[in-house]
N, C-alpha and C. Protein backbone atom coordinates (compact mmCIF):
# COMPACT_ATOMS: atom_id res chain seq x y z
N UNK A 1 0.84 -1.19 0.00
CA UNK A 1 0.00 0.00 0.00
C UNK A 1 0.87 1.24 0.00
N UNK A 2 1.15 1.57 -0.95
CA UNK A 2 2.07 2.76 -1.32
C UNK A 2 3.33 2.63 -0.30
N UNK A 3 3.86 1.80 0.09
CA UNK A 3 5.31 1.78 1.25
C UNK A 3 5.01 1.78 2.55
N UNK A 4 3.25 2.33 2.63
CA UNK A 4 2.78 2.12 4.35
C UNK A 4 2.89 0.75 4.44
N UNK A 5 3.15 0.62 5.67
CA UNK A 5 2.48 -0.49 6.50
C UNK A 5 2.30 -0.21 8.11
N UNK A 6 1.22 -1.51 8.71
CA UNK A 6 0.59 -0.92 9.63
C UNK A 6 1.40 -1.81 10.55
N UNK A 7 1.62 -1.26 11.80
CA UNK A 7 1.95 -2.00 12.93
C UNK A 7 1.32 -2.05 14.24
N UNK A 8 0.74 -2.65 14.65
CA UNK A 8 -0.21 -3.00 15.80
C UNK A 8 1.40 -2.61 16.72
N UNK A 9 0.57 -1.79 18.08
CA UNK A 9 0.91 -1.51 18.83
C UNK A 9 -0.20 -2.30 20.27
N UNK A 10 0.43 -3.21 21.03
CA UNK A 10 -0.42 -4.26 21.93
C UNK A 10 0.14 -3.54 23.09
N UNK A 11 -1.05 -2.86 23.77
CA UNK A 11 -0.18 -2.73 25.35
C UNK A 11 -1.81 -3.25 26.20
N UNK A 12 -0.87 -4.65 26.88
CA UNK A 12 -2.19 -5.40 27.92
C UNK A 12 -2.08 -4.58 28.81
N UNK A 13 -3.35 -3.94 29.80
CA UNK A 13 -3.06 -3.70 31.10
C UNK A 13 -4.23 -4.12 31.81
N UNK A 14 -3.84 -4.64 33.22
CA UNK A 14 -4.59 -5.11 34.11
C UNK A 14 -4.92 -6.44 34.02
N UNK A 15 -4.08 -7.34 33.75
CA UNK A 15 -4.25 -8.68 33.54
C UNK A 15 -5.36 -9.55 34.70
N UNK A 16 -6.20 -9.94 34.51
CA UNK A 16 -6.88 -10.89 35.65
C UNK A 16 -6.67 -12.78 35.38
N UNK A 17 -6.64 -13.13 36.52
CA UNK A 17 -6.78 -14.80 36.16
C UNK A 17 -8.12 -15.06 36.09
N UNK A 18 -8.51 -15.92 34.79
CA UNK A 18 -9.51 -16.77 34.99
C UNK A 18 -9.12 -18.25 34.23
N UNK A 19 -10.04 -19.05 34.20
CA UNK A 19 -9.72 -20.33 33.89
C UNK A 19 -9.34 -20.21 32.40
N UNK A 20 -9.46 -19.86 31.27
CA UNK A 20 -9.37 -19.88 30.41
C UNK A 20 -7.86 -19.21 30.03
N UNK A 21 -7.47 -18.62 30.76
CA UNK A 21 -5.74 -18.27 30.72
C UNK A 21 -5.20 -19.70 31.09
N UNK A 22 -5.23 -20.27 31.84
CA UNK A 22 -4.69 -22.04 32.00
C UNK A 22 -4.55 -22.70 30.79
N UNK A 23 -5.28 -22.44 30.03
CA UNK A 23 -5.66 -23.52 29.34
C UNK A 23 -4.51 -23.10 27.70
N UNK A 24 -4.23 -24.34 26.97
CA UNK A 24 -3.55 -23.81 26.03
C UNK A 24 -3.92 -23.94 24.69
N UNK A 25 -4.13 -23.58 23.54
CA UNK A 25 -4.43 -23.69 22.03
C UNK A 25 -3.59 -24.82 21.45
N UNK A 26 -2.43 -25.62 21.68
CA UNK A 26 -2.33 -26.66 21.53
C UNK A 26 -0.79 -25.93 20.79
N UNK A 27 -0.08 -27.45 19.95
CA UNK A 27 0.96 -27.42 19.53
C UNK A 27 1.37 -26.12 18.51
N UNK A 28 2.41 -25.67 17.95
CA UNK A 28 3.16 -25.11 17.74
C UNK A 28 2.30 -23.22 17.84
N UNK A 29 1.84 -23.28 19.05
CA UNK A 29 1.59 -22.23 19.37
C UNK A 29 2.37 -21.76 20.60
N UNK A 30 3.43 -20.99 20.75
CA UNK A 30 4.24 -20.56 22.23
C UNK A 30 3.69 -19.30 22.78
N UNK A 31 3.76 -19.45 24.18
CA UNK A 31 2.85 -18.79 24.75
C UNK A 31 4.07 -17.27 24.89
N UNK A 32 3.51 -16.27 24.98
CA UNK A 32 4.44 -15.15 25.39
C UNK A 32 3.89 -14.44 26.38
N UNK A 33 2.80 -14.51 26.86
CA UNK A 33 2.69 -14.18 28.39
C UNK A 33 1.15 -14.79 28.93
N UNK A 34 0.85 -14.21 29.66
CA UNK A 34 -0.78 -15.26 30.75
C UNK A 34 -1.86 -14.56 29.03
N UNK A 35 -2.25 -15.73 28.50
CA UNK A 35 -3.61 -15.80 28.01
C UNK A 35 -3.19 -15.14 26.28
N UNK A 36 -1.70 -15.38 26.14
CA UNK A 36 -1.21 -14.43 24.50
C UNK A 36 -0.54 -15.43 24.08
N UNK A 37 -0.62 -15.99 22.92
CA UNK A 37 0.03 -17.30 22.41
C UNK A 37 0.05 -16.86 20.63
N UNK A 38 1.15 -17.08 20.49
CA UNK A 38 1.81 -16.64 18.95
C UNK A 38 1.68 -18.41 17.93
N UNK A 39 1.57 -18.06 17.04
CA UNK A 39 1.65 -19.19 16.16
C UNK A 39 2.83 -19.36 15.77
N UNK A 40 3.79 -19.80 16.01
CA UNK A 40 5.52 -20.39 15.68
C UNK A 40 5.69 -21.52 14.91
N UNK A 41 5.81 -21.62 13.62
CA UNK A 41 6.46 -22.78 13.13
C UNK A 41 7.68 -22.23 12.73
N UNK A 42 8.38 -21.25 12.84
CA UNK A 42 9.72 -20.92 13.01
C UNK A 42 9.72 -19.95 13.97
N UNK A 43 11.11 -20.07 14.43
CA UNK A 43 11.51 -18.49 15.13
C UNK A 43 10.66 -17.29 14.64
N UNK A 44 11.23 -17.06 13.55
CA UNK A 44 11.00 -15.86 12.79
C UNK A 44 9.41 -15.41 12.30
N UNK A 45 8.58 -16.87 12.10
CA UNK A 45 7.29 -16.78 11.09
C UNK A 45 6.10 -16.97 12.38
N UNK A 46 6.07 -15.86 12.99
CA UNK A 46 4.89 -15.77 14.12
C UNK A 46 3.82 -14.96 13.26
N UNK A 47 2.58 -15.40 12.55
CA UNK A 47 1.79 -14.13 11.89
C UNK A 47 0.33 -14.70 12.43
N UNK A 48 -0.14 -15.04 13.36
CA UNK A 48 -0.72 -15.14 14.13
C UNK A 48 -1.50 -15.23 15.63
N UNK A 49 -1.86 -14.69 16.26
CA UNK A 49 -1.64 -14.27 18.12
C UNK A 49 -3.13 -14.45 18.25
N UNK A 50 -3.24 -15.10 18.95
CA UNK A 50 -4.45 -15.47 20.49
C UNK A 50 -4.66 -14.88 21.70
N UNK A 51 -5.35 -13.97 22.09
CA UNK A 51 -5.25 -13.12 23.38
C UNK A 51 -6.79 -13.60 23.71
N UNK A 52 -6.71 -14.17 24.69
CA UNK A 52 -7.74 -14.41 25.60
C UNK A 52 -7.92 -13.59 26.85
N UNK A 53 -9.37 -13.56 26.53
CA UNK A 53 -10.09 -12.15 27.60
C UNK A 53 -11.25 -12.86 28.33
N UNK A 54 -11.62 -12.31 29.21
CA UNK A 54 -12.38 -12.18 29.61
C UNK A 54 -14.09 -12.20 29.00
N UNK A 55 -13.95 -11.45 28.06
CA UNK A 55 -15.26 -11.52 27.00
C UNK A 55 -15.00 -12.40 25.53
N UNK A 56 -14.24 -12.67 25.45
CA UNK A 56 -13.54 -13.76 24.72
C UNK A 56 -12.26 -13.37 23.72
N UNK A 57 -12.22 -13.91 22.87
CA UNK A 57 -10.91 -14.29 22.35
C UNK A 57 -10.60 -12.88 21.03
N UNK A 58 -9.71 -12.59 20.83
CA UNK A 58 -9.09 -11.21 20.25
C UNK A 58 -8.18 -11.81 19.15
N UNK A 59 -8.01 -11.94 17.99
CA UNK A 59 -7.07 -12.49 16.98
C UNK A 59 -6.36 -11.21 16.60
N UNK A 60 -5.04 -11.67 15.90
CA UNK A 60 -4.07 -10.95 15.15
C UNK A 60 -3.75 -11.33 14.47
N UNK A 61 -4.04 -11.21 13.08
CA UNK A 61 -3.65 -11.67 11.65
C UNK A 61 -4.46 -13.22 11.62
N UNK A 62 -4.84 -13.66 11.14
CA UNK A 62 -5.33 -15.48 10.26
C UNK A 62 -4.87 -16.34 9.94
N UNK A 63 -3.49 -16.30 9.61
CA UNK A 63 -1.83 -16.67 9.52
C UNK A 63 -1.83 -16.66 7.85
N UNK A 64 -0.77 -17.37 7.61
CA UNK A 64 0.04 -17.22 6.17
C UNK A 64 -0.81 -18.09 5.33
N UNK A 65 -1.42 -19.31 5.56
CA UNK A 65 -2.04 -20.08 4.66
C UNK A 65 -2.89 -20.79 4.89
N UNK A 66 -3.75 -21.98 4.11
CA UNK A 66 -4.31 -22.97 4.56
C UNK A 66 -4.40 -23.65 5.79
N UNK A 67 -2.73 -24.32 6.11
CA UNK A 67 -2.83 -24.60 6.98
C UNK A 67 -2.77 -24.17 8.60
N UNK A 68 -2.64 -22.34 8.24
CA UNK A 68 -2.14 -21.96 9.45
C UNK A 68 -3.97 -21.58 9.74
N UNK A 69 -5.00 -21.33 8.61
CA UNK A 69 -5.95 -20.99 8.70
C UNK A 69 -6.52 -21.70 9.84
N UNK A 70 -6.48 -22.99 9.39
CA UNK A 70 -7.41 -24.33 9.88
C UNK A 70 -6.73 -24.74 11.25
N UNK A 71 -5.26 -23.97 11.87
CA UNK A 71 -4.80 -24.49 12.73
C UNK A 71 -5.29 -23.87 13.87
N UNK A 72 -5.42 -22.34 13.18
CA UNK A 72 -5.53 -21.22 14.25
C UNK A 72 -7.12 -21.48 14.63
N UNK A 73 -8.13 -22.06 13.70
CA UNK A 73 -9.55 -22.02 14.06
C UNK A 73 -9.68 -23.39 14.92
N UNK A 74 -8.66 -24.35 14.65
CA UNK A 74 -8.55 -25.36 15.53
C UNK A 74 -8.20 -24.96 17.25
N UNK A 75 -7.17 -23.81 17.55
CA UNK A 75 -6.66 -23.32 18.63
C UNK A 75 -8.01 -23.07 19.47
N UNK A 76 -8.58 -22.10 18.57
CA UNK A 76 -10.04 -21.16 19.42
C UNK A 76 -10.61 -22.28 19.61
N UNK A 77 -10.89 -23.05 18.81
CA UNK A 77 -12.12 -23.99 19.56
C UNK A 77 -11.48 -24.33 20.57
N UNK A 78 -10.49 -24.52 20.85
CA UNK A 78 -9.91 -25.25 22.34
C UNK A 78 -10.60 -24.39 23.56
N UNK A 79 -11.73 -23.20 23.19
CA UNK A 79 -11.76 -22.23 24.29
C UNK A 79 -13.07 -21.74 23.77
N UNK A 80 -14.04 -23.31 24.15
CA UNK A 80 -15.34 -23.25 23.58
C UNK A 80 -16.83 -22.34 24.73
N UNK A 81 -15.58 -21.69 25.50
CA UNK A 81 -16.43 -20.54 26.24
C UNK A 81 -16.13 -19.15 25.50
N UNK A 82 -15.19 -19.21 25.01
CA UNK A 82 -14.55 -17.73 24.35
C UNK A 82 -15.06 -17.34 23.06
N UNK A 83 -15.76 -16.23 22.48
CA UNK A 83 -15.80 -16.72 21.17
C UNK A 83 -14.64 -16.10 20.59
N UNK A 84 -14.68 -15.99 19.72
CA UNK A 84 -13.31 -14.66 18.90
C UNK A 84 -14.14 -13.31 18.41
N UNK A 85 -14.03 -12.78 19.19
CA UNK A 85 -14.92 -11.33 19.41
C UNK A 85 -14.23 -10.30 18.49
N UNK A 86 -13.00 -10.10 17.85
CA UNK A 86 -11.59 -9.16 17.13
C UNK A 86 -11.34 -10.01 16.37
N UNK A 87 -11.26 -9.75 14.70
CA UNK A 87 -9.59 -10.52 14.57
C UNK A 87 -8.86 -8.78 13.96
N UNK A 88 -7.73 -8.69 14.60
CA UNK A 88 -6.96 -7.16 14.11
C UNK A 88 -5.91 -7.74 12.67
N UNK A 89 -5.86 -7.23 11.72
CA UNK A 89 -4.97 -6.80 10.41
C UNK A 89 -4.11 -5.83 10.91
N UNK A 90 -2.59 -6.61 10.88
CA UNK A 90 -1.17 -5.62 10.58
C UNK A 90 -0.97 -5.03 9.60
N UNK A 91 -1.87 -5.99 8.41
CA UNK A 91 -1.69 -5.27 7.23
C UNK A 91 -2.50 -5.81 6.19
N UNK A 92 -2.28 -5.61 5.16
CA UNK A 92 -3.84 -5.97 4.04
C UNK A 92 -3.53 -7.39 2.93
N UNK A 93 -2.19 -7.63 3.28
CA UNK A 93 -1.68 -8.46 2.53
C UNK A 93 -1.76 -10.17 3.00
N UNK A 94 -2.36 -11.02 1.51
CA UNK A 94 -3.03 -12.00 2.02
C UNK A 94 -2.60 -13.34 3.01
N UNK A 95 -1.12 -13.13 3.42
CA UNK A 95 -0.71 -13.80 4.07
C UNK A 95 -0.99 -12.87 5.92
N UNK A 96 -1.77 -12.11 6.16
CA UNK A 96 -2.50 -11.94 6.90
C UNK A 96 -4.11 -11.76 7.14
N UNK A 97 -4.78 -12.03 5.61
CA UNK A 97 -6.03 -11.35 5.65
C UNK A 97 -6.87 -12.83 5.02
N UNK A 98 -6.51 -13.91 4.45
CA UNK A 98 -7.20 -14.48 3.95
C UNK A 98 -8.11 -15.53 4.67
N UNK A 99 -7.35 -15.33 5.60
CA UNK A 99 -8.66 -16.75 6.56
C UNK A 99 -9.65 -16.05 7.84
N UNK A 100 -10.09 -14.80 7.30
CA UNK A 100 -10.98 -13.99 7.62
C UNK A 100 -12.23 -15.24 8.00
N UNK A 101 -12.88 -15.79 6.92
CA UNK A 101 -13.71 -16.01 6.35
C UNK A 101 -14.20 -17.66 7.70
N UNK A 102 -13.15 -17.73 7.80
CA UNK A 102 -13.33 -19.08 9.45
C UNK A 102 -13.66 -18.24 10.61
N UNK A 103 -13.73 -16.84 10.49
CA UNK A 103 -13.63 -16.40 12.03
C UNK A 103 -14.66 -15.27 12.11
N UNK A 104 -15.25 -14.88 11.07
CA UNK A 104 -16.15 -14.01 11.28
C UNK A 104 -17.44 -14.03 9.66
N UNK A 105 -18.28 -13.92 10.39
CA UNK A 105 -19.17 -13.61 11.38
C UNK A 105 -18.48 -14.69 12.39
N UNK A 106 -18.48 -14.46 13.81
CA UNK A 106 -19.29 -13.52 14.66
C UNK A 106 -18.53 -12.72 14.34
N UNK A 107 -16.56 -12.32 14.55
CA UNK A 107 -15.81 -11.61 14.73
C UNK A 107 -15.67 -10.13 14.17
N UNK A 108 -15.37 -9.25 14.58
CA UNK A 108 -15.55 -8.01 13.77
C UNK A 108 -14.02 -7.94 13.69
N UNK A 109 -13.49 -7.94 12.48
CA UNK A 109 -12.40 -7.66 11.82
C UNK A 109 -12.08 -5.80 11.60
N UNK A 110 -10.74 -5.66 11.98
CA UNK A 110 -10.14 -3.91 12.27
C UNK A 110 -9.15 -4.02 11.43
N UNK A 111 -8.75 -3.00 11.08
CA UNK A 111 -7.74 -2.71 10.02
C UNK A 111 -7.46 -1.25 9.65
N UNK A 112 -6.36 -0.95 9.47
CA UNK A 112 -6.09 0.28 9.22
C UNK A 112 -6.93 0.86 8.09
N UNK A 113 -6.98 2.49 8.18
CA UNK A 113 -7.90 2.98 6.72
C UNK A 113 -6.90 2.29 5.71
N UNK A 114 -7.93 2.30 4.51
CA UNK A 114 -7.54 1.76 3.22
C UNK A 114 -6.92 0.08 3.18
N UNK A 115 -7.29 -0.32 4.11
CA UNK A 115 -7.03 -2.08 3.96
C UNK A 115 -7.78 -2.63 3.43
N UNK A 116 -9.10 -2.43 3.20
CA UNK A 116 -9.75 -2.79 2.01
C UNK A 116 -9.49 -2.76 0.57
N UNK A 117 -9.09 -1.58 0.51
CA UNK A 117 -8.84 -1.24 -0.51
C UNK A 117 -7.45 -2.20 -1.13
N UNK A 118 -6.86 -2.16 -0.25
CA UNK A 118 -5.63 -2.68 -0.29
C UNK A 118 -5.70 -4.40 -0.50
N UNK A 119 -6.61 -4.87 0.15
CA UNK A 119 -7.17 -6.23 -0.08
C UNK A 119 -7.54 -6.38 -1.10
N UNK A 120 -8.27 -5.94 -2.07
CA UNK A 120 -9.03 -6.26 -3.43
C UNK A 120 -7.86 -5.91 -4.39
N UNK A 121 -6.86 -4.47 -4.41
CA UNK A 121 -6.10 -4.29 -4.92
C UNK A 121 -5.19 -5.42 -5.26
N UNK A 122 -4.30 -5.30 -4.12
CA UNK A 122 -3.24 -6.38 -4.05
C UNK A 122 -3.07 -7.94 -3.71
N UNK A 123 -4.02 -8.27 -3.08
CA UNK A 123 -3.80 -9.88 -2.69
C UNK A 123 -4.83 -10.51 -3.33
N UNK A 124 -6.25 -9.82 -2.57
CA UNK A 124 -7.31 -11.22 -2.44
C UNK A 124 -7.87 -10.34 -4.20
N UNK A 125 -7.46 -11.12 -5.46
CA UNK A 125 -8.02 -10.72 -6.74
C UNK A 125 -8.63 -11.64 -6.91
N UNK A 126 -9.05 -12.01 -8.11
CA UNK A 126 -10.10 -12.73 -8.26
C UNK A 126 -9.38 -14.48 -8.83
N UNK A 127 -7.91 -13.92 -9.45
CA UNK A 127 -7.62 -14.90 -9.47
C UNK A 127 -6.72 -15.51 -8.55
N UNK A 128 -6.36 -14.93 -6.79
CA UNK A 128 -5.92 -15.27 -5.90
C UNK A 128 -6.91 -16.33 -5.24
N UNK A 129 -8.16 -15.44 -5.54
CA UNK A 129 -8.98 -16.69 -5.07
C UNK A 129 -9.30 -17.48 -5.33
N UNK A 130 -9.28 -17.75 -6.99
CA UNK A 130 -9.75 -18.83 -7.70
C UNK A 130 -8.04 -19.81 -6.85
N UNK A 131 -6.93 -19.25 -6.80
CA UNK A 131 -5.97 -20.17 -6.30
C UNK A 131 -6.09 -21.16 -5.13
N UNK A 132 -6.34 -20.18 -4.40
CA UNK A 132 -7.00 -20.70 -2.77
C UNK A 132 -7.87 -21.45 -2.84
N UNK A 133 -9.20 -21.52 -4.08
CA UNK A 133 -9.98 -22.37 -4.17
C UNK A 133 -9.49 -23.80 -4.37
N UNK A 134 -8.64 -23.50 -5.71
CA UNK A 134 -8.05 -24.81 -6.27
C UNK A 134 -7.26 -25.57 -5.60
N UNK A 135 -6.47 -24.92 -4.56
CA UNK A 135 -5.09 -25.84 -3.56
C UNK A 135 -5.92 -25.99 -2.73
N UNK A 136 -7.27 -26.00 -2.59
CA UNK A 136 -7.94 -26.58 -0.98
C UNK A 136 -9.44 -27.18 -1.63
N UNK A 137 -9.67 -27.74 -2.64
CA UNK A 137 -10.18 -28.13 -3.19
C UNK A 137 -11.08 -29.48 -2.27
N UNK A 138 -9.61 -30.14 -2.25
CA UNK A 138 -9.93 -31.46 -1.84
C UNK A 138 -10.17 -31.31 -0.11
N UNK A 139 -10.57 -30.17 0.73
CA UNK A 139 -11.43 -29.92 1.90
C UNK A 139 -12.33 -29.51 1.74
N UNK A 140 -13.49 -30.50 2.97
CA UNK A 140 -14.79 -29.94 2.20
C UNK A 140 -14.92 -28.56 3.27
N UNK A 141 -14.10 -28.12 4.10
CA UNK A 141 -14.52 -26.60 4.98
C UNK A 141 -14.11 -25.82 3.65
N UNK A 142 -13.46 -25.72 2.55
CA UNK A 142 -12.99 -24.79 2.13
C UNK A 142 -14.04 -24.30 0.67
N UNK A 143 -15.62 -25.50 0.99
CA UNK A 143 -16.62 -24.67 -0.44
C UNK A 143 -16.83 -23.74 0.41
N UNK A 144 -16.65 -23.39 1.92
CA UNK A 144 -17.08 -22.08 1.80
C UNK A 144 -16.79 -20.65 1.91
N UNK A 145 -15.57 -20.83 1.88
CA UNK A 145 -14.67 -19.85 1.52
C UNK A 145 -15.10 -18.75 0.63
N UNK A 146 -14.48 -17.47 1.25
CA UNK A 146 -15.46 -16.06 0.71
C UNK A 146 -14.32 -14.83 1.38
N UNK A 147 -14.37 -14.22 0.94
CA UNK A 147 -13.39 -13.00 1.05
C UNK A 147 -14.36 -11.82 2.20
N UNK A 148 -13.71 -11.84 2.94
CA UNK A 148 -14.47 -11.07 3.98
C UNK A 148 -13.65 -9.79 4.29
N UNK A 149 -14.01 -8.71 3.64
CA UNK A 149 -12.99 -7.18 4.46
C UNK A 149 -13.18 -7.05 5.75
N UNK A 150 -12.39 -5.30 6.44
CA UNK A 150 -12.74 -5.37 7.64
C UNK A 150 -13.60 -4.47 7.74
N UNK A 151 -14.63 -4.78 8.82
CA UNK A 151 -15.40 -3.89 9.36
C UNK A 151 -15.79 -2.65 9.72
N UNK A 152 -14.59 -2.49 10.06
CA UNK A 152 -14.12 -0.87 10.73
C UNK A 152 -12.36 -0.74 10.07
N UNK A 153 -12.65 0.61 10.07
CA UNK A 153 -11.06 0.83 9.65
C UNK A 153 -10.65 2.03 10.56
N UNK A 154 -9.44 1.86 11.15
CA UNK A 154 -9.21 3.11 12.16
C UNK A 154 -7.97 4.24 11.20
N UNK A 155 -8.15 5.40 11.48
CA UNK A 155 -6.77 6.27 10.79
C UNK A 155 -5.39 6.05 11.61
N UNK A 156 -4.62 6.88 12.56
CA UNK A 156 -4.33 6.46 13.49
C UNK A 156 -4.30 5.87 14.75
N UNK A 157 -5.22 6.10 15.49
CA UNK A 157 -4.79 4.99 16.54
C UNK A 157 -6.25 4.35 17.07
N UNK A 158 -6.78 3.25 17.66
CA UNK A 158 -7.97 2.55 18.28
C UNK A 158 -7.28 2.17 19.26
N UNK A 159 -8.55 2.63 20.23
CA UNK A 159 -8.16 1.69 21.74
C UNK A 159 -9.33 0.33 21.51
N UNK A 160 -8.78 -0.35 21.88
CA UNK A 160 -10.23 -1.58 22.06
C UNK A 160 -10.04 -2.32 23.36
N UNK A 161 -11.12 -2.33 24.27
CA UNK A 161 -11.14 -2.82 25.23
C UNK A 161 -11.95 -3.84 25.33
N UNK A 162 -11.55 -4.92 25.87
CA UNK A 162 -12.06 -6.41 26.06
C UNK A 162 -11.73 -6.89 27.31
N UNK A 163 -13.16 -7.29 27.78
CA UNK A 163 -12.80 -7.70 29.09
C UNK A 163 -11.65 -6.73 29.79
N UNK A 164 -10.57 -7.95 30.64
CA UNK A 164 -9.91 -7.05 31.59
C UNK A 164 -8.51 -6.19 30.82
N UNK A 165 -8.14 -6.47 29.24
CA UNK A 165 -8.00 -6.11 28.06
C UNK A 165 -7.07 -4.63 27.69
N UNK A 166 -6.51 -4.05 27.27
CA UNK A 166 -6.80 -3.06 26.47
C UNK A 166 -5.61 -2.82 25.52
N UNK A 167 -6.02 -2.73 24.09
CA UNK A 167 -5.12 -3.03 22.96
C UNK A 167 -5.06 -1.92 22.26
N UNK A 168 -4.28 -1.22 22.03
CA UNK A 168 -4.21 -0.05 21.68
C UNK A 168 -3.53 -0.33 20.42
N UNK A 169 -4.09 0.14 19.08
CA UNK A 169 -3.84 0.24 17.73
C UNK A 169 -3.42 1.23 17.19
N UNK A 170 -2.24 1.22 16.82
CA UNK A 170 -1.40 2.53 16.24
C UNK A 170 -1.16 1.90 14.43
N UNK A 171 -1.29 3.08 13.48
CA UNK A 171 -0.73 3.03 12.19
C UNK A 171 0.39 3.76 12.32
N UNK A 172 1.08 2.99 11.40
CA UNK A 172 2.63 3.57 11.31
C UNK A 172 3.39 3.59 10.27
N UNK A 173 3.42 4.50 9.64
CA UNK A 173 3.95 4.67 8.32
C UNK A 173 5.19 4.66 8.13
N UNK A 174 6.45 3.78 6.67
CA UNK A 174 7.44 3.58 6.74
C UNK A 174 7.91 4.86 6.56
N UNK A 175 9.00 5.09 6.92
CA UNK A 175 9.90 6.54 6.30
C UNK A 175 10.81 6.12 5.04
């Protein structure tokens, strides 16, 4: 998107225990603090985060592909009191935006202004999707696959508060 890109700015405050911080989303997810668990299949390739609240569950990015799609919607169910109330976009590009479509409805999806735009532009085209269709063909979750934008788009900054929560969303433009 013209050299922008967006960077989520996460500041938790006021952490509370409840049962659902115990509990974990399962394998190659590492936890980085009470109730925040990153998707890791390398060091480096974390493009997915789990923050469990109080009013339920908060996403960051959908991950990179198919299988990170189906892994991450596998995680949430592990936390069949929580629903996924957020999923937040770092950025518009489809190795964060394409597995929208497992998590919302209910979820209300955020994104910086012009990530829509930026979605139809650059990733999710028509023949990105016909791709995604064809390499997941042979699952039957994936006839229903559908390109879902976000909801709300913030300019610079959103606070969003959840439960005991609060995630503060900054855009940040490259220099």
């Amino acid at each position: 998107m013209n050299g922008n890109f967006c960077a989520v700015a996460l500041l938790f405050l006021s952490l509370t225990a409840n049962s659902a911080l115990a509990q974990e989303p399962g394998p190659n997810f590492k936890k980085i603090a009470d109730g925040i668990f990153v998707r890791a299949l390398k060091p480096a390739d974390a493009n997915a985060t789990i923050i469990l609240t109080s009013e339920g569950i908060v996403l960051i990015d959908s991950g990179h592909n198919a299988l990170d799609w189906v892994a991450l919607k596998e995680a949430t169910n592990r936390f069949p009191a929580l629903p996924v109330r957020y999923l937040i976009n770092t950025e518009s590009h489809t190795d964060h935006t394409s597995g929208h479509w497992l998590f919302a409805p209910p979820a209300i999806i955020i994104a910086h202004q012009g990530a829509t735009a930026g979605m139809k532009h650059d990733g999710l085209t028509p023949e990105r999707i016909d791709k995604i269709m064809a390499d997941n063909a042979h699952r039957p979750e994936f006839k229903s696959f559908r390109v879902i934008t976000p909801h709300i788009e913030y300019q610079d900054r959103m606070k969003l508060e959840v439960g005991e929560r609060t995630i503060e969303l900054r855009y940040l433009k490259s220099v």
